[in-house]
Protein backbone atom coordinates (compact mmCIF):
# COMPACT_ATOMS: atom_id res chain seq x y z
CA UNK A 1 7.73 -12.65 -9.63
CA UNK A 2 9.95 -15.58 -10.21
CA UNK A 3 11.10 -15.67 -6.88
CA UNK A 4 7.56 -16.07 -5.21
CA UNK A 5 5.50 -16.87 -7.97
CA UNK A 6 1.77 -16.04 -8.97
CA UNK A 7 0.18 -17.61 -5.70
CA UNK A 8 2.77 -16.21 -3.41
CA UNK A 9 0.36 -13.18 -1.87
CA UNK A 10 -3.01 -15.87 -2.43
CA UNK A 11 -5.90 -15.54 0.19
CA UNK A 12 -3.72 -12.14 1.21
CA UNK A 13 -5.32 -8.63 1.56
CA UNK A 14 -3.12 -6.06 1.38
CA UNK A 15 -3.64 -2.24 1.76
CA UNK A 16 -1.36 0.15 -0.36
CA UNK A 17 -0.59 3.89 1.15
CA UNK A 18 -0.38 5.41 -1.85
CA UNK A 19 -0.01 8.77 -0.51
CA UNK A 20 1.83 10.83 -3.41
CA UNK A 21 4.34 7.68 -4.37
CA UNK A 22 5.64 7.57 -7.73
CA UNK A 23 5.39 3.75 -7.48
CA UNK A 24 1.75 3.49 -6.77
CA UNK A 25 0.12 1.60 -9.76
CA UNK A 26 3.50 -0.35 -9.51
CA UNK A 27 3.49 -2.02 -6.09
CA UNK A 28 -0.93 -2.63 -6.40
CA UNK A 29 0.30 -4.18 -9.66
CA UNK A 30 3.04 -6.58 -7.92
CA UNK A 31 0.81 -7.43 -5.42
CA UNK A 32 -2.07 -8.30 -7.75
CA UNK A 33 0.44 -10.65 -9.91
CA UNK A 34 2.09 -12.14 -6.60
CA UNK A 35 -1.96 -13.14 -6.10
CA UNK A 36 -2.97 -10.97 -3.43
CA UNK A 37 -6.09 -8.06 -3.14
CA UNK A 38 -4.49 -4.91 -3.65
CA UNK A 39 -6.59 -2.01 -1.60
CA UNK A 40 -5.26 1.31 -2.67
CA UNK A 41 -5.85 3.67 0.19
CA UNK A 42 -4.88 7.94 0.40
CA UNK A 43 -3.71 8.49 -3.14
CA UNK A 44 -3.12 12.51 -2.94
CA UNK A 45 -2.41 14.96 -5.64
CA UNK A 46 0.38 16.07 -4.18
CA UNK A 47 3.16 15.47 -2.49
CA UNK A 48 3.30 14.38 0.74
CA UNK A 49 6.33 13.96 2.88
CA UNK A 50 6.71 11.05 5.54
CA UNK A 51 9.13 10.72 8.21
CA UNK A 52 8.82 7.03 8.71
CA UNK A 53 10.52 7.41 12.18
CA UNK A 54 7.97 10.35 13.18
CA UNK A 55 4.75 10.18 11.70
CA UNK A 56 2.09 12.50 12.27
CA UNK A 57 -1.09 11.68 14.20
CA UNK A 58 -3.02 12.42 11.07
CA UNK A 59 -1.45 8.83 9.69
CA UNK A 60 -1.40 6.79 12.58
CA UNK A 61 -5.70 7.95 12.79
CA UNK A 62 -5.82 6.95 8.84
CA UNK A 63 -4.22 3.70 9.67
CA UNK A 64 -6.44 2.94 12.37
CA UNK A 65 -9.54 3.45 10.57
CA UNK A 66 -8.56 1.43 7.36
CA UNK A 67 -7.23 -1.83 9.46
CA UNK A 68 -10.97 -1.71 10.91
């Protein structure tokens, strides 16, 4: 927070995959104090693997439809 301050994210939307992270309510809340709109999007109930290097066509379709 030092580093970029509280207007470092301003005028910035950014959407949050929470999928099953435990660091969900941390990284809306970083991006909230950096001055940004957090948009939490897919928080499950459980837990969800991703293969960052292979993901399924489930998440690319998600993806899609929230950048619209």
């Amino acid at each position: 927070m030092d580093f970029f301050g509280s207007e470092g994210l301003s005028g910035l939307t950014v959407g949050v995959d929470q999928h099953s992270s435990v660091a969900w309510d941390v990284i809306v809340d970083v991006i909230r104090s950096l001055g940004g709109r957090a948009v939490p999007l897919g928080r499950a109930s459980s837990f969800i693997p991703v293969d960052t290097e292979a993901l399924r066509e489930e998440d690319e379709n998600l993806a899609r439809q929230w950048g619209q």
